[in-house]
PDB file of N, CA and C in Angstrom:
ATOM      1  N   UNK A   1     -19.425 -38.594  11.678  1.00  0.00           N
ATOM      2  CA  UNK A   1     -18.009 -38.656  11.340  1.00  0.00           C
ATOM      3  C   UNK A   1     -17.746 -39.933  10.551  1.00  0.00           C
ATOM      4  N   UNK A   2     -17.078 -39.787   9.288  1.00  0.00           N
ATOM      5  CA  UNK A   2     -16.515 -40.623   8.277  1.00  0.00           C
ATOM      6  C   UNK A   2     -15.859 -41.588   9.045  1.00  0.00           C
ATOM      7  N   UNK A   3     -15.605 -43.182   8.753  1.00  0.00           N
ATOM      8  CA  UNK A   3     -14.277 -43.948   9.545  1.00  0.00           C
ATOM      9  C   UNK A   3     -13.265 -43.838   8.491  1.00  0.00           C
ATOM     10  N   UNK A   4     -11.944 -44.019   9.039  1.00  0.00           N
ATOM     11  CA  UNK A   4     -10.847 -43.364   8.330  1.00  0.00           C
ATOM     12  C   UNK A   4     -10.694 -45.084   7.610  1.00  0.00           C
ATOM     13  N   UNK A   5     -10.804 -44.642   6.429  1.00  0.00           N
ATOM     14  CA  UNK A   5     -10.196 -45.835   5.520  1.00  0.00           C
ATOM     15  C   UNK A   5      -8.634 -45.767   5.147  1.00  0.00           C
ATOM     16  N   UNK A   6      -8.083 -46.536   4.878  1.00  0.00           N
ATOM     17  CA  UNK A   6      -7.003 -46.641   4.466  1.00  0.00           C
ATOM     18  C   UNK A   6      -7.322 -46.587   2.780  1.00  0.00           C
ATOM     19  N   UNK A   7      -6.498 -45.383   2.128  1.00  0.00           N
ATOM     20  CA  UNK A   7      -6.144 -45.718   0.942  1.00  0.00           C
ATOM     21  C   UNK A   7      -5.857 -46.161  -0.011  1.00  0.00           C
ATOM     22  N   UNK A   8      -6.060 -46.521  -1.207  1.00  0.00           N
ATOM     23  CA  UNK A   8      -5.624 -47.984  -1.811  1.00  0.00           C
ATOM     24  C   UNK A   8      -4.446 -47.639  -2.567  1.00  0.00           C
ATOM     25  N   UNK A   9      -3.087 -48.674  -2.682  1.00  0.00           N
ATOM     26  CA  UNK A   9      -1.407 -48.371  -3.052  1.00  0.00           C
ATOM     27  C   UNK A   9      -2.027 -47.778  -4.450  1.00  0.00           C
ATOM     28  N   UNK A  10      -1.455 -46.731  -4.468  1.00  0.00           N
ATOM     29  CA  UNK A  10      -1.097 -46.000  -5.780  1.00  0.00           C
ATOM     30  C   UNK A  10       0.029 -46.372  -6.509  1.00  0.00           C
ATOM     31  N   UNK A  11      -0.437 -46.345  -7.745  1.00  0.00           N
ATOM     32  CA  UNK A  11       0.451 -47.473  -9.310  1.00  0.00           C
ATOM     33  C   UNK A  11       1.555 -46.581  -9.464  1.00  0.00           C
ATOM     34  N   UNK A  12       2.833 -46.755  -9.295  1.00  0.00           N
ATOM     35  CA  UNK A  12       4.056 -46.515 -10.085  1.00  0.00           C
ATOM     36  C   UNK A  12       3.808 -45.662 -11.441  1.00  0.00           C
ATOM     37  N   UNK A  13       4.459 -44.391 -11.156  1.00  0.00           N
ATOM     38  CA  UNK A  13       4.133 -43.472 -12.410  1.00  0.00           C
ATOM     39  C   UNK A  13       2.942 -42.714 -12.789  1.00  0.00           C
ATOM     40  N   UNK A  14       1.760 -42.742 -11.580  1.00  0.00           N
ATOM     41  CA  UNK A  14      -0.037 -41.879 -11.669  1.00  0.00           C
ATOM     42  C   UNK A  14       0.306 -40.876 -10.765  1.00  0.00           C
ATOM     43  N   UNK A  15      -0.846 -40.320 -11.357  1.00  0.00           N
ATOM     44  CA  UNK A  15      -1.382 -39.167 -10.626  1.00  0.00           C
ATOM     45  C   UNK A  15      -2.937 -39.659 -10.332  1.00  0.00           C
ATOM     46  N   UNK A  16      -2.899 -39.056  -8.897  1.00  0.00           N
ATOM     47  CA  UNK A  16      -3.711 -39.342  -7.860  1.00  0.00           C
ATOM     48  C   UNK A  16      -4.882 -38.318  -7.715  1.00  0.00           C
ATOM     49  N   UNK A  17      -6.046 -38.100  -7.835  1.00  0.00           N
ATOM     50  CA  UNK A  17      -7.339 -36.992  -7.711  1.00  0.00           C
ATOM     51  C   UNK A  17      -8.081 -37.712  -6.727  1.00  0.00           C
ATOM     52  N   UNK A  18      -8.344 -37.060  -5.461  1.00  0.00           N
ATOM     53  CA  UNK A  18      -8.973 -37.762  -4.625  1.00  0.00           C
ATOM     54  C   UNK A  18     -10.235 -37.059  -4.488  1.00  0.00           C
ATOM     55  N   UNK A  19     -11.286 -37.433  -4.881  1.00  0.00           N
ATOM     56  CA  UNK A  19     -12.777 -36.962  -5.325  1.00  0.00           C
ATOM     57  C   UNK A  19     -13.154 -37.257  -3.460  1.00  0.00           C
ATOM     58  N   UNK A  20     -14.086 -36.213  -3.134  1.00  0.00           N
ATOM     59  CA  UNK A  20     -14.996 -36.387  -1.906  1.00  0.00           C
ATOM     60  C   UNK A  20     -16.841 -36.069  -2.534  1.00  0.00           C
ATOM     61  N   UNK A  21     -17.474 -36.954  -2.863  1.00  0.00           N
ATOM     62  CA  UNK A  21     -18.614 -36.241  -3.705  1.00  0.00           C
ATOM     63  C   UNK A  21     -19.513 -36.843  -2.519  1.00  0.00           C
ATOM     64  N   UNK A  22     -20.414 -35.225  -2.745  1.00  0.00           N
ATOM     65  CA  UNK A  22     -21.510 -35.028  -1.375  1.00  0.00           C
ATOM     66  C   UNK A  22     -22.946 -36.141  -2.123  1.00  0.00           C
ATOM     67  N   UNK A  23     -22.712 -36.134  -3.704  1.00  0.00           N
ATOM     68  CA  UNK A  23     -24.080 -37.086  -4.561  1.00  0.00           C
ATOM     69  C   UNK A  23     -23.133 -37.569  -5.468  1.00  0.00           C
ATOM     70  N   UNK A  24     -23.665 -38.966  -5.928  1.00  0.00           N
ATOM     71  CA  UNK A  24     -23.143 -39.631  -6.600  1.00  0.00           C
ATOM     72  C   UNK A  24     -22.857 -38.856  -8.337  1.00  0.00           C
ATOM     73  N   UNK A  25     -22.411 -39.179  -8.976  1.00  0.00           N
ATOM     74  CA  UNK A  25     -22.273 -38.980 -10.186  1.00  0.00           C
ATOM     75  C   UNK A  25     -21.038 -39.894 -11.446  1.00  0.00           C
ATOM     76  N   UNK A  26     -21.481 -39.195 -12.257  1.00  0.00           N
ATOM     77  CA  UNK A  26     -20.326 -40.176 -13.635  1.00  0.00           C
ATOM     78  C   UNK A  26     -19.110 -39.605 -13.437  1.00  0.00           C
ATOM     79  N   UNK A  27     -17.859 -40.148 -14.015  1.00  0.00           N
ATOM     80  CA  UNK A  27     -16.503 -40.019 -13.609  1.00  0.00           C
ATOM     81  C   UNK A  27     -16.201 -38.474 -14.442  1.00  0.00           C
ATOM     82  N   UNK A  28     -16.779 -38.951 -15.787  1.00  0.00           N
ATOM     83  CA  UNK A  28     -16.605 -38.058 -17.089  1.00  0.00           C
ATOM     84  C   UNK A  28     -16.826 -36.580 -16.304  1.00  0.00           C
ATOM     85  N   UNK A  29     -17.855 -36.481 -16.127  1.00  0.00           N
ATOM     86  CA  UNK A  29     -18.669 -35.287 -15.426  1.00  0.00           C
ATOM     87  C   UNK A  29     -18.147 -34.552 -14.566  1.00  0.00           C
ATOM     88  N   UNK A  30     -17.024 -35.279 -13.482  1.00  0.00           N
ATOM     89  CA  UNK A  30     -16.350 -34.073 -12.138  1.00  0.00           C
ATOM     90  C   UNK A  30     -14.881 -34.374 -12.506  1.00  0.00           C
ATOM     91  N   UNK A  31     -14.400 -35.481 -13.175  1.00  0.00           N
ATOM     92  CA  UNK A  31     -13.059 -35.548 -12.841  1.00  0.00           C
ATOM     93  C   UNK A  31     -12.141 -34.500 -13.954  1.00  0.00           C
ATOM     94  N   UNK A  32     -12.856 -34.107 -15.226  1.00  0.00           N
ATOM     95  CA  UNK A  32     -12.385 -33.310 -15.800  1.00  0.00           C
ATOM     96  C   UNK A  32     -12.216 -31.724 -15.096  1.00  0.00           C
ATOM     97  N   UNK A  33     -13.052 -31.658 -14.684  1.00  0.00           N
ATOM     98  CA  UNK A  33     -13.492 -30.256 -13.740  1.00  0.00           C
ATOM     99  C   UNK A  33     -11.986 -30.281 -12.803  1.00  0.00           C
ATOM    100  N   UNK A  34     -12.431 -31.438 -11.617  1.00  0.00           N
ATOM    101  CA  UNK A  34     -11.191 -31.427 -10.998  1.00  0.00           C
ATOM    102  C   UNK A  34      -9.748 -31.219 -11.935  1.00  0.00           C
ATOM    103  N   UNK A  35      -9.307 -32.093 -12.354  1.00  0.00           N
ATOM    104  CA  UNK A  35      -8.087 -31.608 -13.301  1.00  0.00           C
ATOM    105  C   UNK A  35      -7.649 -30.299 -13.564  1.00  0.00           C
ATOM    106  N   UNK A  36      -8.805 -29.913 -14.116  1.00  0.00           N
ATOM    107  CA  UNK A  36      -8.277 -28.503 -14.493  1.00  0.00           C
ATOM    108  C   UNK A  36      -7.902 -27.312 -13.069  1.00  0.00           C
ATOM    109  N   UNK A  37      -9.207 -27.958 -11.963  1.00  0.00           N
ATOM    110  CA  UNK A  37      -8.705 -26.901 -10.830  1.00  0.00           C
ATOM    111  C   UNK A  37      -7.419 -26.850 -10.430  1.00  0.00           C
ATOM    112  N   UNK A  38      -6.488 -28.325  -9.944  1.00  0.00           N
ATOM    113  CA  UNK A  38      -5.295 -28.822  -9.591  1.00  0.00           C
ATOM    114  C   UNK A  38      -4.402 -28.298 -10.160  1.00  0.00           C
ATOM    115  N   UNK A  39      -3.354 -28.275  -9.401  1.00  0.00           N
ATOM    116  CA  UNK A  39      -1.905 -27.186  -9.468  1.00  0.00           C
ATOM    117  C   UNK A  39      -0.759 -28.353  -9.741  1.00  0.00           C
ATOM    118  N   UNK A  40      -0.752 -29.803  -9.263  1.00  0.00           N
ATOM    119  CA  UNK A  40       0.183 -30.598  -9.232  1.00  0.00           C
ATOM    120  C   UNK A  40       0.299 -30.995 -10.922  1.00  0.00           C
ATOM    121  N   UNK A  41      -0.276 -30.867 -11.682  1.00  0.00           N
ATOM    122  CA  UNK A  41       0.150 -31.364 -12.672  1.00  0.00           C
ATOM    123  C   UNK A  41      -0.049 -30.390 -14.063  1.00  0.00           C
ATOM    124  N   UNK A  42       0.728 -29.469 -14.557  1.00  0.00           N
ATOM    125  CA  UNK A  42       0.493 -28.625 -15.360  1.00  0.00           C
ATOM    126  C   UNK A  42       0.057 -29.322 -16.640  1.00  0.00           C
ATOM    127  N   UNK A  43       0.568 -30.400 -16.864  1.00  0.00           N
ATOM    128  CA  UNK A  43      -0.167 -31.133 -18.376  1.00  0.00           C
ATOM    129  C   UNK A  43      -1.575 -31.727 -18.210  1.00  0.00           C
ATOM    130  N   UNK A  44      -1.874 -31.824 -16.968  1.00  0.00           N
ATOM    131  CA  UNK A  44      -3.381 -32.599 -16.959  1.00  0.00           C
ATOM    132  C   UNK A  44      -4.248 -31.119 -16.535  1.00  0.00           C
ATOM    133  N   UNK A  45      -3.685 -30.419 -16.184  1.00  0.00           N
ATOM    134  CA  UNK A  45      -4.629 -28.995 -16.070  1.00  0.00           C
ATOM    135  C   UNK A  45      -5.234 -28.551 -17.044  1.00  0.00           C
ATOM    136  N   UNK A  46      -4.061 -28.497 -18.100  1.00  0.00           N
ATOM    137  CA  UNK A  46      -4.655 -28.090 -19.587  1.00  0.00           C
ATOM    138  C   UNK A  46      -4.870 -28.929 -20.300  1.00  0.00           C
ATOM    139  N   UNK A  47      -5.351 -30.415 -19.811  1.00  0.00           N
ATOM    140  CA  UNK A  47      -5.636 -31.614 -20.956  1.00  0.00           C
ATOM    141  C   UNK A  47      -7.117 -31.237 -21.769  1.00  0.00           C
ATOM    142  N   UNK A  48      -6.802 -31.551 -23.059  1.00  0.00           N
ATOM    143  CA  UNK A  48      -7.896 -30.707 -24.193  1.00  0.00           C
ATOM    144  C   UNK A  48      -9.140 -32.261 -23.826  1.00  0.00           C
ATOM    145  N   UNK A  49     -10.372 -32.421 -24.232  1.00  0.00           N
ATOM    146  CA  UNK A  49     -11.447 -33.061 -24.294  1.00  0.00           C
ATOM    147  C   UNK A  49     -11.206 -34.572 -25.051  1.00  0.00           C
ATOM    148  N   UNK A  50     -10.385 -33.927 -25.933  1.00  0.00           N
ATOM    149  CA  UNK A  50     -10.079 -35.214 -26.758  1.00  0.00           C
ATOM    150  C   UNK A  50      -9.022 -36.104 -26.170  1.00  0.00           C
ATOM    151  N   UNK A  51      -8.184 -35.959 -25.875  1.00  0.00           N
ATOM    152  CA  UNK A  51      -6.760 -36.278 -24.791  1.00  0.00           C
ATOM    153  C   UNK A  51      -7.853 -36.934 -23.520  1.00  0.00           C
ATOM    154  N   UNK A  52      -8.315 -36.500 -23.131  1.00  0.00           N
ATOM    155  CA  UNK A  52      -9.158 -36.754 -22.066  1.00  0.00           C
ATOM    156  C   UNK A  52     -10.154 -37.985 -22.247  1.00  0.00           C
ATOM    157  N   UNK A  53     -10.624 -37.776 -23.685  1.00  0.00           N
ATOM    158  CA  UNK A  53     -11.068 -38.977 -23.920  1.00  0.00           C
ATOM    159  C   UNK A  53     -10.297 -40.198 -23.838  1.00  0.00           C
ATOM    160  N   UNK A  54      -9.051 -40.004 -24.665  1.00  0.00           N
ATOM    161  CA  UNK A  54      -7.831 -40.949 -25.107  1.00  0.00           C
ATOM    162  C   UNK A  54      -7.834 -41.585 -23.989  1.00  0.00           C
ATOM    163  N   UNK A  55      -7.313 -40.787 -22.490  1.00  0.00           N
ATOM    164  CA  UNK A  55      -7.525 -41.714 -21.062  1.00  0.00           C
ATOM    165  C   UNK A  55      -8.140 -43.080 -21.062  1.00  0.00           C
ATOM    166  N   UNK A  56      -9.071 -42.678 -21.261  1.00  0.00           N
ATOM    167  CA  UNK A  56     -10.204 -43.666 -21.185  1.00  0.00           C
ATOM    168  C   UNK A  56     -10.190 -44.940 -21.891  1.00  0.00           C
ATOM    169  N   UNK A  57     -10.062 -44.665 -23.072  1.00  0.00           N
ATOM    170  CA  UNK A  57     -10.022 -45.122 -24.019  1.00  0.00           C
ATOM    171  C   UNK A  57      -8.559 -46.228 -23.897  1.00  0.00           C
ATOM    172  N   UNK A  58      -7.672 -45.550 -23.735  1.00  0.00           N
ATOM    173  CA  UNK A  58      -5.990 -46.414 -23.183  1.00  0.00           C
ATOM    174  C   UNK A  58      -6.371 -47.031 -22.169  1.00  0.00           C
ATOM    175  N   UNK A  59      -7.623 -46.683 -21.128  1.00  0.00           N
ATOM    176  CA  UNK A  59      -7.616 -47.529 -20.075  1.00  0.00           C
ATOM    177  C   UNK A  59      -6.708 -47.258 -19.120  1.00  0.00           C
ATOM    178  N   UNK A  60      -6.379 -45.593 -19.029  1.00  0.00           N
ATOM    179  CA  UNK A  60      -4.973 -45.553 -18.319  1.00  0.00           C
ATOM    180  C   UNK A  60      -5.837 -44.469 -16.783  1.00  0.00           C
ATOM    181  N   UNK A  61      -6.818 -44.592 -16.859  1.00  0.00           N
ATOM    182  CA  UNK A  61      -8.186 -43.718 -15.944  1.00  0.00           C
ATOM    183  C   UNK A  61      -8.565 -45.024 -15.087  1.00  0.00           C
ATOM    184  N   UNK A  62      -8.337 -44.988 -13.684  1.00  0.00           N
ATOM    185  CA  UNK A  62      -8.231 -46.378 -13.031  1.00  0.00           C
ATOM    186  C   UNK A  62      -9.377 -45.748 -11.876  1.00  0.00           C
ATOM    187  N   UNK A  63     -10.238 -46.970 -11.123  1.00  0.00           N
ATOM    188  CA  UNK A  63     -10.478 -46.382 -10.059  1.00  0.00           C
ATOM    189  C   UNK A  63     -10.468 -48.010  -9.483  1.00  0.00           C
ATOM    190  N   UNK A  64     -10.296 -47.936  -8.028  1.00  0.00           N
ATOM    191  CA  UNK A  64      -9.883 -48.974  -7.508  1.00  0.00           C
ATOM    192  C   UNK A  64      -8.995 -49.957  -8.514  1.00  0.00           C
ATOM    193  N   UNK A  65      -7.831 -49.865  -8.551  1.00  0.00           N
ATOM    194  CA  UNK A  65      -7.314 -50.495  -9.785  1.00  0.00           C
ATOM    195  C   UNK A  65      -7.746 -51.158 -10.959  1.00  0.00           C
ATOM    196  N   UNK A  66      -8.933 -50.360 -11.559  1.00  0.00           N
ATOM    197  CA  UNK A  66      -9.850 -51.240 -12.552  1.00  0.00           C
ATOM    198  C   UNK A  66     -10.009 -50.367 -13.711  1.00  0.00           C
ATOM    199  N   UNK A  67      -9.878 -50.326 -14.797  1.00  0.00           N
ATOM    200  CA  UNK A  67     -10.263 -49.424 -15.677  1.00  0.00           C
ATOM    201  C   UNK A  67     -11.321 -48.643 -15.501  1.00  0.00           C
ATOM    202  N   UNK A  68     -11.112 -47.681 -15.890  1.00  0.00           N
ATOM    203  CA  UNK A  68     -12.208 -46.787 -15.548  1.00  0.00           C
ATOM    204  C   UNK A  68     -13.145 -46.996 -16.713  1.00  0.00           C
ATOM    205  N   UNK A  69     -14.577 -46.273 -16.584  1.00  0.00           N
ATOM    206  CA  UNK A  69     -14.880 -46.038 -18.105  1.00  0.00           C
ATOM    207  C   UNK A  69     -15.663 -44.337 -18.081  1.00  0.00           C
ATOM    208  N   UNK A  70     -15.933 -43.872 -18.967  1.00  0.00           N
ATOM    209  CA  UNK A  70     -16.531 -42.539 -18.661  1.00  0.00           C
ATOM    210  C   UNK A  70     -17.726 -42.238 -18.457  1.00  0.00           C
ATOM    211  N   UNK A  71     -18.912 -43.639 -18.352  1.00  0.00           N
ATOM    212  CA  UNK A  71     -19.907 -43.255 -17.503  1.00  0.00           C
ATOM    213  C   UNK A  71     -20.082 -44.223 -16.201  1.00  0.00           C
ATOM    214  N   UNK A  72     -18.769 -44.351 -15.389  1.00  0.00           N
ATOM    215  CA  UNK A  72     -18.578 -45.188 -14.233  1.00  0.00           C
ATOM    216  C   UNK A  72     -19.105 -44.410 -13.589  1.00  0.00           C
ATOM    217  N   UNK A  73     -20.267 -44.766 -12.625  1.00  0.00           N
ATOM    218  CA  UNK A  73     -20.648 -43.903 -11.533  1.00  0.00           C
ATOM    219  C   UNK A  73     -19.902 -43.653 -10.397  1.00  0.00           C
ATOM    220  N   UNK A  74     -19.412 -42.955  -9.990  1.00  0.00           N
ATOM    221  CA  UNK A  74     -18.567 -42.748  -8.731  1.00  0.00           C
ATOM    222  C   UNK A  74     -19.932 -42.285  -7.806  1.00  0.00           C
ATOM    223  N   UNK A  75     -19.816 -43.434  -6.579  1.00  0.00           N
ATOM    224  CA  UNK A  75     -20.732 -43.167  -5.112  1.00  0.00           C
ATOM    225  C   UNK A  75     -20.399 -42.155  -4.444  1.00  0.00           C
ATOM    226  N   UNK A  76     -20.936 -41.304  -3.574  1.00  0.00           N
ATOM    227  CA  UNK A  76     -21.004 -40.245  -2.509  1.00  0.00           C
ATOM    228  C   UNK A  76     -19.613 -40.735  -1.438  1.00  0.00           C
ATOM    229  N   UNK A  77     -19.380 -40.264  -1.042  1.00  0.00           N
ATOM    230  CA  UNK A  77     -17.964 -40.274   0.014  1.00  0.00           C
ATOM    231  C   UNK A  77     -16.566 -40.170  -1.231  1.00  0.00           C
ATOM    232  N   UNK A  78     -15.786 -40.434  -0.727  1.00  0.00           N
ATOM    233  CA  UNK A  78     -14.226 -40.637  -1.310  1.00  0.00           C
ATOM    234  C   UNK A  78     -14.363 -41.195  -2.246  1.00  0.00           C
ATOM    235  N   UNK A  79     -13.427 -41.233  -3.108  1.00  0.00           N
ATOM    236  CA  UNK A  79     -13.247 -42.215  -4.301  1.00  0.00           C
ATOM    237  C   UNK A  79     -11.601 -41.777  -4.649  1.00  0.00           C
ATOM    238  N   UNK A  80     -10.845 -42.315  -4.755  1.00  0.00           N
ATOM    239  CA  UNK A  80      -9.848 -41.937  -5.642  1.00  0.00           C
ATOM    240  C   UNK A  80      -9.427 -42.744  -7.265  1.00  0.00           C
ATOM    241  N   UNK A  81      -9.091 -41.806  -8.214  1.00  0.00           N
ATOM    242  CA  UNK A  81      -9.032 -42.219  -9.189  1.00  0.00           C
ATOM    243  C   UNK A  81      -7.306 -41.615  -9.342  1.00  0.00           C
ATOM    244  N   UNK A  82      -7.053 -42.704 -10.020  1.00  0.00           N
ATOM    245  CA  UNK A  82      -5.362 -42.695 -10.186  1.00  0.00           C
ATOM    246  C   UNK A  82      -5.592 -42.621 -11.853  1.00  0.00           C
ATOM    247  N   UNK A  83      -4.554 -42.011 -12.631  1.00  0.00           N
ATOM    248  CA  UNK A  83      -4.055 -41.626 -14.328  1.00  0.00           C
ATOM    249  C   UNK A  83      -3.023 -42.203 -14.170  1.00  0.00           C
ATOM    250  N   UNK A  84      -2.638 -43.438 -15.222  1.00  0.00           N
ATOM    251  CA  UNK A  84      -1.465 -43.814 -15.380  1.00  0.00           C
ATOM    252  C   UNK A  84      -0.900 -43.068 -16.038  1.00  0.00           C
ATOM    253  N   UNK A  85       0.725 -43.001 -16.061  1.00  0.00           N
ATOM    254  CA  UNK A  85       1.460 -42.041 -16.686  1.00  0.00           C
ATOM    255  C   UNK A  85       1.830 -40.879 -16.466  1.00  0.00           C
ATOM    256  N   UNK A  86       1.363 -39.761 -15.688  1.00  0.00           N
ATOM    257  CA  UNK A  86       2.021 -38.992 -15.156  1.00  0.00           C
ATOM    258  C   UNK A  86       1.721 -38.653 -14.046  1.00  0.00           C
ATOM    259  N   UNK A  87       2.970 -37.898 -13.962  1.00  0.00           N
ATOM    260  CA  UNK A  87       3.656 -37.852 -12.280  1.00  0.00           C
ATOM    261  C   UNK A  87       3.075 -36.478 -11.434  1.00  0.00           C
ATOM    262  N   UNK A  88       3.195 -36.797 -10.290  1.00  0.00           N
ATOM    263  CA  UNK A  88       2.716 -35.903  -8.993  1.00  0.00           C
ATOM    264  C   UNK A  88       3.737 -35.246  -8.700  1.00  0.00           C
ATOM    265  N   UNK A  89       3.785 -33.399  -9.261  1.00  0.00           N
ATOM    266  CA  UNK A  89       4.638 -32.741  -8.578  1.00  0.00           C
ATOM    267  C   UNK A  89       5.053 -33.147  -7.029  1.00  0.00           C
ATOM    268  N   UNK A  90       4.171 -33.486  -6.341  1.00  0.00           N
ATOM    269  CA  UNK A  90       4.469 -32.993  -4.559  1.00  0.00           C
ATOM    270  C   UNK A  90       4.559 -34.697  -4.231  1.00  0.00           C
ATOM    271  N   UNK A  91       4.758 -35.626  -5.269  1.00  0.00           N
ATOM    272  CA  UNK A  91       4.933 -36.845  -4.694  1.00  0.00           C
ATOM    273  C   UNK A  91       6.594 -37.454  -4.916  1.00  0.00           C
TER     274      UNK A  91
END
C-alpha cells in the first residue's frame, strides 16, 4: 500500500492530469494520450500536436511547479502535471 501524499497547491487558472504510471516514462509520450482520454476539458481533448508542442515550448506544462520539458522523465507512482491556462470543468 502507497502512503498517502499530500498533493502539491495547484496554480490559479491549470488544469490538473494526475498520471499513476506502473514504469517510468517521458512526459511527451502519456500525457498527450491522457488529454485526449479526459472529459474535463473539451479544448485540451482535441489539442492538435503542434499546440501541444507550443505547451512546452511557453513553458506553460509544469510538473512539480517547474517547467516541464518533453523528454522529462516522469517516475513510476503519481506524478501530477498542471497546464497553465485552462480551466477544470469540475473545479
Amino acid at each position: 500500500m502507497r502512503p498517502m501524499i499530500e498533493p502539491p497547491k495547484r496554480p490559479a487558472n491549470s488544469f490538473r492530469i494526475i498520471l499513476d504510471l506502473p514504469v517510468a516514462q517521458r512526459i511527451d509520450s502519456i500525457l498527450l494520450a491522457e488529454l485526449r482520454k479526459q472529459e474535463r476539458s473539451p479544448q485540451l481533448k482535441g489539442i492538435s500536436r503542434a499546440a501541444f508542442k507550443e505547451l512546452f515550448k511557453k513553458k506553460r506544462i509544469q510538473l512539480k511547479g517547474q517547467p516541464a520539458r518533453p523528454s522529462s522523465h516522469l517516475a513510476v507512482g503519481i506524478t501530477y502535471v498542471d497546464i497553465l491556462g485552462f480551466e477544470d470543468a469540475e473545479s
